[in-house]
Protein backbone atom coordinates (compact mmCIF):
# COMPACT_ATOMS: atom_id res chain seq x y z
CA UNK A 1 13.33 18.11 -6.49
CA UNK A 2 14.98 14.98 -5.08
CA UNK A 3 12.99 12.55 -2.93
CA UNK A 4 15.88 10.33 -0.94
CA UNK A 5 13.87 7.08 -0.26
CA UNK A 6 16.95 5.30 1.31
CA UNK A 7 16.80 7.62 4.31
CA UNK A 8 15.02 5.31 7.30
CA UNK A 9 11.13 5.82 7.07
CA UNK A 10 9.55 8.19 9.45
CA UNK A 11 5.98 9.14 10.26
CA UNK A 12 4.45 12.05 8.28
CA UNK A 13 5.72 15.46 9.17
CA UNK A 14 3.29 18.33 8.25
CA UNK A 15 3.86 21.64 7.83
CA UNK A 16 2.61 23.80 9.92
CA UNK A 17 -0.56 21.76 10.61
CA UNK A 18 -1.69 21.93 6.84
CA UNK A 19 -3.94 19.59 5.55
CA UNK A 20 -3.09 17.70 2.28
CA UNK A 21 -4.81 20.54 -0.08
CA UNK A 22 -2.98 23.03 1.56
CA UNK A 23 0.42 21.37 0.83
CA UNK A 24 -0.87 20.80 -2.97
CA UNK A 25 -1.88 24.35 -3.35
CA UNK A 26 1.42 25.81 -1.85
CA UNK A 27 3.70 22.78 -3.83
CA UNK A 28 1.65 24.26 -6.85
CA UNK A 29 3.14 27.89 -6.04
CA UNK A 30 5.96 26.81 -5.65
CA UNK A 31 6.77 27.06 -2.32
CA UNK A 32 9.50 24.26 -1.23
CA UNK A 33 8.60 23.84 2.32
CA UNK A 34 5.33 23.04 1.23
CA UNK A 35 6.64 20.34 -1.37
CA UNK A 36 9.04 19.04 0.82
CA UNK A 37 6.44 18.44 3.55
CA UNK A 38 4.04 16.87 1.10
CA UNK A 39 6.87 14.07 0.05
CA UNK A 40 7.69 13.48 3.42
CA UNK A 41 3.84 12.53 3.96
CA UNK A 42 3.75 10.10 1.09
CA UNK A 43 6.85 8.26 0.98
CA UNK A 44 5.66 5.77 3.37
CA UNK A 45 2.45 5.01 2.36
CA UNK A 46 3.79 5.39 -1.13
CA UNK A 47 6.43 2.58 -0.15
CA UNK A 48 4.06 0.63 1.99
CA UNK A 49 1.16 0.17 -0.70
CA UNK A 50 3.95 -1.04 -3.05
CA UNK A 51 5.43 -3.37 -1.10
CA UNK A 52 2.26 -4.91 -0.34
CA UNK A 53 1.66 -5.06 -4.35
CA UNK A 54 5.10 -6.29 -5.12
CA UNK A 55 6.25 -8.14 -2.00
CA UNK A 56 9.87 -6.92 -2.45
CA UNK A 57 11.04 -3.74 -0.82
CA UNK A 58 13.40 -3.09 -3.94
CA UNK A 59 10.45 -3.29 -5.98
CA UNK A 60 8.88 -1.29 -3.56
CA UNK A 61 11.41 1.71 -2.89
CA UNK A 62 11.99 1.81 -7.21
CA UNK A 63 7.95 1.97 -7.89
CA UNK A 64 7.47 4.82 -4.35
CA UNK A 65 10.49 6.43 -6.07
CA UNK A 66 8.77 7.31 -9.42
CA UNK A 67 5.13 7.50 -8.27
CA UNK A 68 6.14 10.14 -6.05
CA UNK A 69 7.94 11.90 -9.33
CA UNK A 70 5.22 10.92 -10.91
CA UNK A 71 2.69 12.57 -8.06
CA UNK A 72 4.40 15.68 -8.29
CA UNK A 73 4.37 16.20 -11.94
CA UNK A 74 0.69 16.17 -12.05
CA UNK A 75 -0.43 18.54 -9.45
CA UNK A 76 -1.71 20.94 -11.64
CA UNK A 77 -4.46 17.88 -12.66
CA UNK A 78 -5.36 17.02 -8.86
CA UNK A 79 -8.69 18.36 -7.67
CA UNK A 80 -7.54 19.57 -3.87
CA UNK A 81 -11.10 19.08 -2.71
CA UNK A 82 -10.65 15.54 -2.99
CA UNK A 83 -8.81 13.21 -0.58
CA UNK A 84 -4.96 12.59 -1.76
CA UNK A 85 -4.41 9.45 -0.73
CA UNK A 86 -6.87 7.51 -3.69
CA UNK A 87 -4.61 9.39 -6.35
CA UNK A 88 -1.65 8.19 -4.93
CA UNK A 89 -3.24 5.07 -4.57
CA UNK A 90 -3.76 4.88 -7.64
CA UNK A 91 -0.37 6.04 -8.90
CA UNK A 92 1.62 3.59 -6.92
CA UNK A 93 -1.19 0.74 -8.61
CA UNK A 94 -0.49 1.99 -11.97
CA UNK A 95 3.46 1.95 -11.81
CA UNK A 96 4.01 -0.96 -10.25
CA UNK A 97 1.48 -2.88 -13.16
CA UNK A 98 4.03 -1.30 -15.22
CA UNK A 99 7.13 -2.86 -13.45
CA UNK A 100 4.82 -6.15 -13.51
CA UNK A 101 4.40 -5.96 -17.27
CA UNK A 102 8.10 -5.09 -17.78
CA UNK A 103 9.58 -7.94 -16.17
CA UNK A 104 6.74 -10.63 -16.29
CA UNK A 105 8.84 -12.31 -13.37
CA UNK A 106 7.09 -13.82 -10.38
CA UNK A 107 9.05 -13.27 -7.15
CA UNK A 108 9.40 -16.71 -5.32
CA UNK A 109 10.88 -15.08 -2.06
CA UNK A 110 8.71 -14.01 0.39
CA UNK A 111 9.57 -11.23 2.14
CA UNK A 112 10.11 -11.90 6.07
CA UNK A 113 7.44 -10.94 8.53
CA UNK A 114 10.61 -10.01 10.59
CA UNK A 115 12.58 -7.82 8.22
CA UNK A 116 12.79 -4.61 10.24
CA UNK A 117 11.36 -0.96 8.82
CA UNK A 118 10.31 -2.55 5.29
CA UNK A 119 8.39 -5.62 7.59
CA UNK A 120 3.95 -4.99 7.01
CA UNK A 121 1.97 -5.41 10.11
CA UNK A 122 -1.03 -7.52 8.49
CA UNK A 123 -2.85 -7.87 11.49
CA UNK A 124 -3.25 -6.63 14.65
CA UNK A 125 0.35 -6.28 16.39
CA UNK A 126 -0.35 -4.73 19.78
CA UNK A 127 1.41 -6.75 22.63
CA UNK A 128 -0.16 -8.90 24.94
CA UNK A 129 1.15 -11.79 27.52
CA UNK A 130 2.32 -14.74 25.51
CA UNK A 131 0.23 -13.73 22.48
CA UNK A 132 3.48 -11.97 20.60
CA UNK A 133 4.86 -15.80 18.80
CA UNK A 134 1.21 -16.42 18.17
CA UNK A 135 0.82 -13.13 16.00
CA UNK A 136 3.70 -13.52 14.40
CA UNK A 137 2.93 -16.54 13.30
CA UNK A 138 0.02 -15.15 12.03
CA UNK A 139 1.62 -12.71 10.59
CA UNK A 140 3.72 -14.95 8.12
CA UNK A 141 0.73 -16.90 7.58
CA UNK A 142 -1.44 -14.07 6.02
CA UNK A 143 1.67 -12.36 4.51
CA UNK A 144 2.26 -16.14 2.45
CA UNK A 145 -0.88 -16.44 1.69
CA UNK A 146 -1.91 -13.02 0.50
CA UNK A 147 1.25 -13.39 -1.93
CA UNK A 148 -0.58 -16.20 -3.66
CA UNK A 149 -3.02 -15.07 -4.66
CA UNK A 150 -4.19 -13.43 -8.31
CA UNK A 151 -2.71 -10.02 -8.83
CA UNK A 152 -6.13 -8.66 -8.69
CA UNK A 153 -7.41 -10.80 -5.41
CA UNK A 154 -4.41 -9.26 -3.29
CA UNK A 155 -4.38 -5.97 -4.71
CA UNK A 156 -8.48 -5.45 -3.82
CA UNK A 157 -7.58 -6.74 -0.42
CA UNK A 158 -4.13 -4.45 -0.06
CA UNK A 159 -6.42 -1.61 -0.46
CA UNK A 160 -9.21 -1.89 1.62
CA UNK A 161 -8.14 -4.01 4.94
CA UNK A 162 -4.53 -2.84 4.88
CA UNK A 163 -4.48 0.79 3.12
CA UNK A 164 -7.98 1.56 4.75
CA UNK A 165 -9.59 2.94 2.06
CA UNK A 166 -13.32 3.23 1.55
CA UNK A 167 -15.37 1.31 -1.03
CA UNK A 168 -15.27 4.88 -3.28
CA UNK A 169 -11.80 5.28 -2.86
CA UNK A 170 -11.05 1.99 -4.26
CA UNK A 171 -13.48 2.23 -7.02
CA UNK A 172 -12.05 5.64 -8.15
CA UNK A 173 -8.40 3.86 -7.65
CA UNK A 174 -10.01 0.65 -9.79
CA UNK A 175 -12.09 3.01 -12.03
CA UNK A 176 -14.72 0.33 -11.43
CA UNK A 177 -18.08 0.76 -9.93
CA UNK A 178 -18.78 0.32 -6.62
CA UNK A 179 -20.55 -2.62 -6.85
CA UNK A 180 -17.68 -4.13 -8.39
CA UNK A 181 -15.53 -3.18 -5.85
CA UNK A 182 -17.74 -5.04 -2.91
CA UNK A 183 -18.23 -8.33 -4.81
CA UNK A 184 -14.40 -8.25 -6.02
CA UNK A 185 -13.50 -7.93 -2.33
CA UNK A 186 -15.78 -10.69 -1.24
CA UNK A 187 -14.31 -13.04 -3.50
CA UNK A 188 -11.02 -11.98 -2.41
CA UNK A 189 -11.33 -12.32 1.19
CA UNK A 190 -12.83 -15.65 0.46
CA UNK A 191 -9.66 -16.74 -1.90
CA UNK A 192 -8.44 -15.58 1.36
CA UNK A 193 -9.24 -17.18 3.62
CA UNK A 194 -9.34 -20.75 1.49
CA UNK A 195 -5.80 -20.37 1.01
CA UNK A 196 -5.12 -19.95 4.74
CA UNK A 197 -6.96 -22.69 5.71
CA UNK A 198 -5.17 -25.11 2.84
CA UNK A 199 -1.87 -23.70 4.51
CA UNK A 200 -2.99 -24.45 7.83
CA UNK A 201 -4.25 -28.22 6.87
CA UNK A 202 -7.59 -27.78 6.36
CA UNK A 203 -10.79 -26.11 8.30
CA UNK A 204 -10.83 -26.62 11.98
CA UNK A 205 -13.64 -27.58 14.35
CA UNK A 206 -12.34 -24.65 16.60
């Protein structure tokens, strides 16, 4: 099947109300509704983890592009009584490692906070009286920062505060522990927050 990532994102469309195992089961049979409605409901996240990984949408749409190949190639190994999201979580992780590895090229452009459908909300964006340059702000701030950090620091923190995964997701993702997985993200959200506070000029009394 063909999975057009250039067409403008859109929010998950199910099929027929059917949970994620039900799509996987039918996609299995072969039933092309079923797949089709099961691409449609990862191509964004599949797209959005990446570019949070990569921090450039072509990067991005290329790595979504074959995880999602990728996804549906090995149905007949996913366990439906398991949540879908950690395995393509963990898809998406694994081919974009291997578009790190290929090119060995660290991007020096951050992407803008501003840059339409591909933009990531990093932090709360709901609207409020003269509050919306203030987030934005923000916005770039966290978006910098989280780009310089180790591979491992920002990828840790991608999954849990921005992909809202729970600590056993991750560590099935990771294939770590989950002990590993708690005291990697607390030394990630401290890198963090260390950076942010070098980029903002130091800590403040307020």
């Amino acid at each position: 099947m063909t999975l057009d990532l250039d067409r403008p994102l859109a929010p998950p469309q199910p099929c027929g109300g059917a949970t994620d195992a039900e799509l996987v089961e039918r996609s299995r049979g072969g039933d092309r509704e079923a797949a089709d409605a099961l691409a449609r409901r990862c191509r964004r996240p599949a797209y959005l983890l990446a570019l949070q990984l990569l921090r450039d949408p072509d990067d991005a749409l290329d790595v979504a592009q074959d995880a999602l190949l990728r996804l549906f190639s090995t149905l007949d190994r996913f366990d439906p009584g398991r949540p879908l999201r950690p395995w393509l979580a963990a898809i998406v992780r694994n081919r974009a490692r291997d578009l790190e590895r290929r090119r060995r090229v660290r991007r020096t452009s951050p992407l803008a906070a501003d840059d339409g459908e591909r933009a990531v909300v990093l932090v709360d964006a709901r609207s409020g009286p003269d509050g919306d340059a203030e987030r934005a702000e923000l916005r770039s701030r966290v978006w910098r920062a989280l780009g310089g950090l180790a591979a491992a620091q920002r990828e840790i923190l991608v999954l849990r505060d921005y992909q809202d995964l729970k600590y056993e997701e991750i560590a099935a993702v990771l294939r770590v522990p989950i002990g590993t997985v708690m005291s990697r993200l607390h030394r990630a959200r401290q890198a963090l927050r260390e950076r942010l506070l070098t980029d903002a000029g130091g800590p403040r009394d307020d």
